[in-house]
C-alpha atoms as a PDB file:
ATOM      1  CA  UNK A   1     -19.086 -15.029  -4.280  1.00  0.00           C
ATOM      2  CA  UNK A   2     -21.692 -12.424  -4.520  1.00  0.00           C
ATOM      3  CA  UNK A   3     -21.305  -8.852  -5.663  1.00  0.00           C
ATOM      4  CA  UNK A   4     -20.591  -7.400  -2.451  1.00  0.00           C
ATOM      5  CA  UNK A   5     -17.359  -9.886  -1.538  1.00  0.00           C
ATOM      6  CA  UNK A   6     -16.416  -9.315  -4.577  1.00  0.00           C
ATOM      7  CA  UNK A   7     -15.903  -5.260  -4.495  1.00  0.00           C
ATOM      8  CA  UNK A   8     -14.172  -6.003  -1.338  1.00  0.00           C
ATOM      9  CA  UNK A   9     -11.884  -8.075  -2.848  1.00  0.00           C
ATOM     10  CA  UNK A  10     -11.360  -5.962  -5.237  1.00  0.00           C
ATOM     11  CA  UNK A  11     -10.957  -2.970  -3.323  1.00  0.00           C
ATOM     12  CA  UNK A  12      -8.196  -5.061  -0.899  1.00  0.00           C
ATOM     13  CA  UNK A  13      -6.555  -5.880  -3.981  1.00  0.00           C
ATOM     14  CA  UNK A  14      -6.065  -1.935  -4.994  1.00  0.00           C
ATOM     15  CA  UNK A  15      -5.167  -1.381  -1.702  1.00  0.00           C
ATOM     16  CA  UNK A  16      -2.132  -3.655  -1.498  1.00  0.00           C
ATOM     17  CA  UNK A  17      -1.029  -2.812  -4.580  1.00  0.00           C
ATOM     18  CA  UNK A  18      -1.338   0.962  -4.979  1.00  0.00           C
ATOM     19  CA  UNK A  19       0.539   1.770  -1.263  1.00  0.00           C
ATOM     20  CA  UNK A  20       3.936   0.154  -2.229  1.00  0.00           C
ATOM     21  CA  UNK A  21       3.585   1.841  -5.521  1.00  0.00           C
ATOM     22  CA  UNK A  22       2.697   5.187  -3.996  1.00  0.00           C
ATOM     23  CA  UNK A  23       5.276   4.966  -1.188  1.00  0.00           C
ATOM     24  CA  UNK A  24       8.120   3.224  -3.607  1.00  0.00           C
ATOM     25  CA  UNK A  25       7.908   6.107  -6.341  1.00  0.00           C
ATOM     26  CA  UNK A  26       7.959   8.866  -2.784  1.00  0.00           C
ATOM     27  CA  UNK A  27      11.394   7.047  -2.090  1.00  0.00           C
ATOM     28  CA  UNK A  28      12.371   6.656  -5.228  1.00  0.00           C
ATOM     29  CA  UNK A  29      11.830  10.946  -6.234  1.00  0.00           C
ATOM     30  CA  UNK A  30      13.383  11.040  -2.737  1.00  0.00           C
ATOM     31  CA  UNK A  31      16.451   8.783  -3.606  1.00  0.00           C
ATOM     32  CA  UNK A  32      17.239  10.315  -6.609  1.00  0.00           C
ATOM     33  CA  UNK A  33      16.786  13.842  -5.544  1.00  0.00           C
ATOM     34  CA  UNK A  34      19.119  13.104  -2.694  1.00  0.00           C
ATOM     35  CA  UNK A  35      21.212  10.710  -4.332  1.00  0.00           C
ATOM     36  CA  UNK A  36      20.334   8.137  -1.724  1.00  0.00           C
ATOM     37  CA  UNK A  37      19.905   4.535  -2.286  1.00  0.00           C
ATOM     38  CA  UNK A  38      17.501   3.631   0.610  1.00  0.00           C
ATOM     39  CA  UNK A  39      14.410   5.242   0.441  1.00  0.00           C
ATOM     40  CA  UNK A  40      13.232   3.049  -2.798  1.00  0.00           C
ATOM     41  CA  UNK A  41      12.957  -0.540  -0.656  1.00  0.00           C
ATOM     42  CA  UNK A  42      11.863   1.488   2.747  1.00  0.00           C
ATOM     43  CA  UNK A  43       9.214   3.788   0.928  1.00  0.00           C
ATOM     44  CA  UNK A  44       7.863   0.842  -0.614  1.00  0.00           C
ATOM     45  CA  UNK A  45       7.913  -1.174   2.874  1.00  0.00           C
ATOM     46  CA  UNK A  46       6.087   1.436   4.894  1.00  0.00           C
ATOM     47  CA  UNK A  47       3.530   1.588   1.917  1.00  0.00           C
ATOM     48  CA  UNK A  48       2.781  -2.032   2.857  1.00  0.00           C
ATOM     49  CA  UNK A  49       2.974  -1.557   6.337  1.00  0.00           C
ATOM     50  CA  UNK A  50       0.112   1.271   5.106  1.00  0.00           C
ATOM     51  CA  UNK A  51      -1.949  -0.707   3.173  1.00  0.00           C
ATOM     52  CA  UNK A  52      -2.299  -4.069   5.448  1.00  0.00           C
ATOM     53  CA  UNK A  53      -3.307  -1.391   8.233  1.00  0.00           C
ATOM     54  CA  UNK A  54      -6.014   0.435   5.613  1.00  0.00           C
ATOM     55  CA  UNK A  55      -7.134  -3.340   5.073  1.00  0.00           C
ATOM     56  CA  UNK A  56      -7.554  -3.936   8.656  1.00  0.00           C
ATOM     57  CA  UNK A  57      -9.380  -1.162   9.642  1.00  0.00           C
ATOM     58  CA  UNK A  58     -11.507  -1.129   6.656  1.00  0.00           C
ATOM     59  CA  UNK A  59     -12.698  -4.912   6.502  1.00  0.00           C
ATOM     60  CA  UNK A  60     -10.532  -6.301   9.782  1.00  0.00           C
ATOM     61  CA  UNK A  61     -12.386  -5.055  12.471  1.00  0.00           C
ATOM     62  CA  UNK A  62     -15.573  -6.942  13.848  1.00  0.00           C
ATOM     63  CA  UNK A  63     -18.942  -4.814  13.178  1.00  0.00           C
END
């Protein structure tokens, strides 16, 4: 793997891991300033949703 793949990987890594954790603690301040109990699971779905679409337009798309 040379150094270039592996920023990318690296960098597609962070990205799938810090959207569900950025959206997930947004619903969770949400939930418990509202006393809800959804936000939590949907913040931290629509921070996937987020970060596969950052993916794919960052390394998806052909050149």
């Amino acid at each position: 793997m040379s150094h270039n793949q592996e920023g990318a990987a690296w960098s597609i890594l962070g990205y799938l891991i810090s959207g569900p954790l950025f959206w997930g603690g947004v619903g969770f301040g949400l939930d418990s300033w509202l006393g809800t109990g959804f936000l939590l699971p949907s913040g931290v779905i629509v921070g996937m949703g987020a970060s596969l679409y950052l993916v794919w337009l960052r390394f998806g798309r052909e050149a």
